[in-house]
Protein backbone atom coordinates (compact mmCIF):
# COMPACT_ATOMS: atom_id res chain seq x y z
CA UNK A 1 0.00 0.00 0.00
CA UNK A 2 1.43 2.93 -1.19
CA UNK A 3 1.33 5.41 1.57
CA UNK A 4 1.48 9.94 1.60
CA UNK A 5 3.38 12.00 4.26
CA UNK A 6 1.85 15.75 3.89
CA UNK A 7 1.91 18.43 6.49
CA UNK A 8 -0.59 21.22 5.47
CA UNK A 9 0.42 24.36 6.84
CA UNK A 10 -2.46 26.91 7.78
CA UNK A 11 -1.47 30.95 8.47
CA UNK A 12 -3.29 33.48 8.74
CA UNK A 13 -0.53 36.06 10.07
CA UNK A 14 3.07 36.46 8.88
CA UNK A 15 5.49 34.64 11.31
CA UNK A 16 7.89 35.95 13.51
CA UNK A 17 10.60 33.76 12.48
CA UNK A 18 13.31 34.55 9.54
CA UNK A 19 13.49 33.51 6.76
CA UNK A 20 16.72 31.17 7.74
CA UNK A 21 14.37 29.15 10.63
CA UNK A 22 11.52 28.96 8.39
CA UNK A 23 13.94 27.35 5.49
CA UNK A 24 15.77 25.06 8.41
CA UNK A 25 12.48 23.94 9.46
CA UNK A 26 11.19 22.45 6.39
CA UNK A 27 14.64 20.84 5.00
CA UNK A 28 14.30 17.58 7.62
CA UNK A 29 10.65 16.98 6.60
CA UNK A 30 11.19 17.60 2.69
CA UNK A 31 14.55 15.17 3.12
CA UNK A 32 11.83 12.63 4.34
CA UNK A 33 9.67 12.48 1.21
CA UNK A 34 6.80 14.49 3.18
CA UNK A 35 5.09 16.73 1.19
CA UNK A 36 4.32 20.23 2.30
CA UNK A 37 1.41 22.64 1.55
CA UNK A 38 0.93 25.95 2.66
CA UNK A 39 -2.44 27.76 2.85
CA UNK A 40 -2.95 30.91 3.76
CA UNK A 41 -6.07 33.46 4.54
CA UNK A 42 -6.39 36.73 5.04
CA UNK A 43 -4.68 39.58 3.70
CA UNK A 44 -1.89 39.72 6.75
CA UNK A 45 -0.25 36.93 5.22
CA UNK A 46 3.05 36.70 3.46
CA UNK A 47 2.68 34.39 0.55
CA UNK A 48 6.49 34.64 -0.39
CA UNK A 49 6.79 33.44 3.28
CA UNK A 50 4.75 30.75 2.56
CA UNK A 51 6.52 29.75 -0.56
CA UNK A 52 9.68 28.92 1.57
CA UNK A 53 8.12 26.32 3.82
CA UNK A 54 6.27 24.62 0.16
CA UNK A 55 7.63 21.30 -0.61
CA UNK A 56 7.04 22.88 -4.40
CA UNK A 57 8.27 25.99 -4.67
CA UNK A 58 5.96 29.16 -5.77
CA UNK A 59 3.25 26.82 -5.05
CA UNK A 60 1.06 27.81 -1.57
CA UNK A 61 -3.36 27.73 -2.03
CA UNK A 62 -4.69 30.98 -1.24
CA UNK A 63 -8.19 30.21 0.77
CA UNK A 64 -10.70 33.17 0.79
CA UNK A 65 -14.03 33.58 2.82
CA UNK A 66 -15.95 32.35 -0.09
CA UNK A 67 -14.18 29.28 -0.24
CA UNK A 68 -16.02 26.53 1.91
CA UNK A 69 -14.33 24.07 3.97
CA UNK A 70 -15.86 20.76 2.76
CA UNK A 71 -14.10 22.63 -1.19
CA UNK A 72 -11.02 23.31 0.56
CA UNK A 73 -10.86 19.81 2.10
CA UNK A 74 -11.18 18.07 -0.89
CA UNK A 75 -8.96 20.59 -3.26
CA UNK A 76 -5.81 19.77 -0.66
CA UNK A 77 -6.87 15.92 -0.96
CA UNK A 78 -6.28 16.22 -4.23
CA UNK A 79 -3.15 18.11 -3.84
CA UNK A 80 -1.67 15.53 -1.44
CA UNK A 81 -2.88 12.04 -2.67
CA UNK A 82 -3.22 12.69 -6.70
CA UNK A 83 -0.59 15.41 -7.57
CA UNK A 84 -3.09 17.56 -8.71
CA UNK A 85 -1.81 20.89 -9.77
CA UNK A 86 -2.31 23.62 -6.81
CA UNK A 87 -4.98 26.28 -7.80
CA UNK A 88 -6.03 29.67 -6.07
């Protein structure tokens, strides 16, 4: 059974921590095969930020208020388990 490691990473604010953390933090889990995909909301959000913790870079999902949860759910399923090309 093939099997997915993904960590989805949800912000709302920009984080306090540079740019060097941020990029330290990720290399371990990316090293492991685990896929990473940021998601942000809001407009206090730094999607370059975001970029540097994505497994694929330039690639983070930008989730508005429109966008429901049960949609959002099942666009990062896709994302994860089927390779499916990240959308905003």
């Amino acid at each position: 059974m093939l099997t997915h490691k993904v960590v989805v990473v949800m912000a709302d604010k920009r984080s306090d921590s540079s740019e060097q953390e941020l990029e330290a933090a990720v290399r371990p889990l990316v090293s492991d095969g685990i896929k990473i995909i940021p998601v942000f909301f809001g407009s206090e959000t730094d999607s370059k930020e975001l970029e540097l913790v994505s497994s694929t870079p330039r690639k983070v999902i930008k989730a508005n208020d429109s966008v429901s949860a049960d949609k959002l759910a099942d666009h990062l399923i896709d994302v994860a388990l089927h390779g499916k090309k990240i959308c905003n």
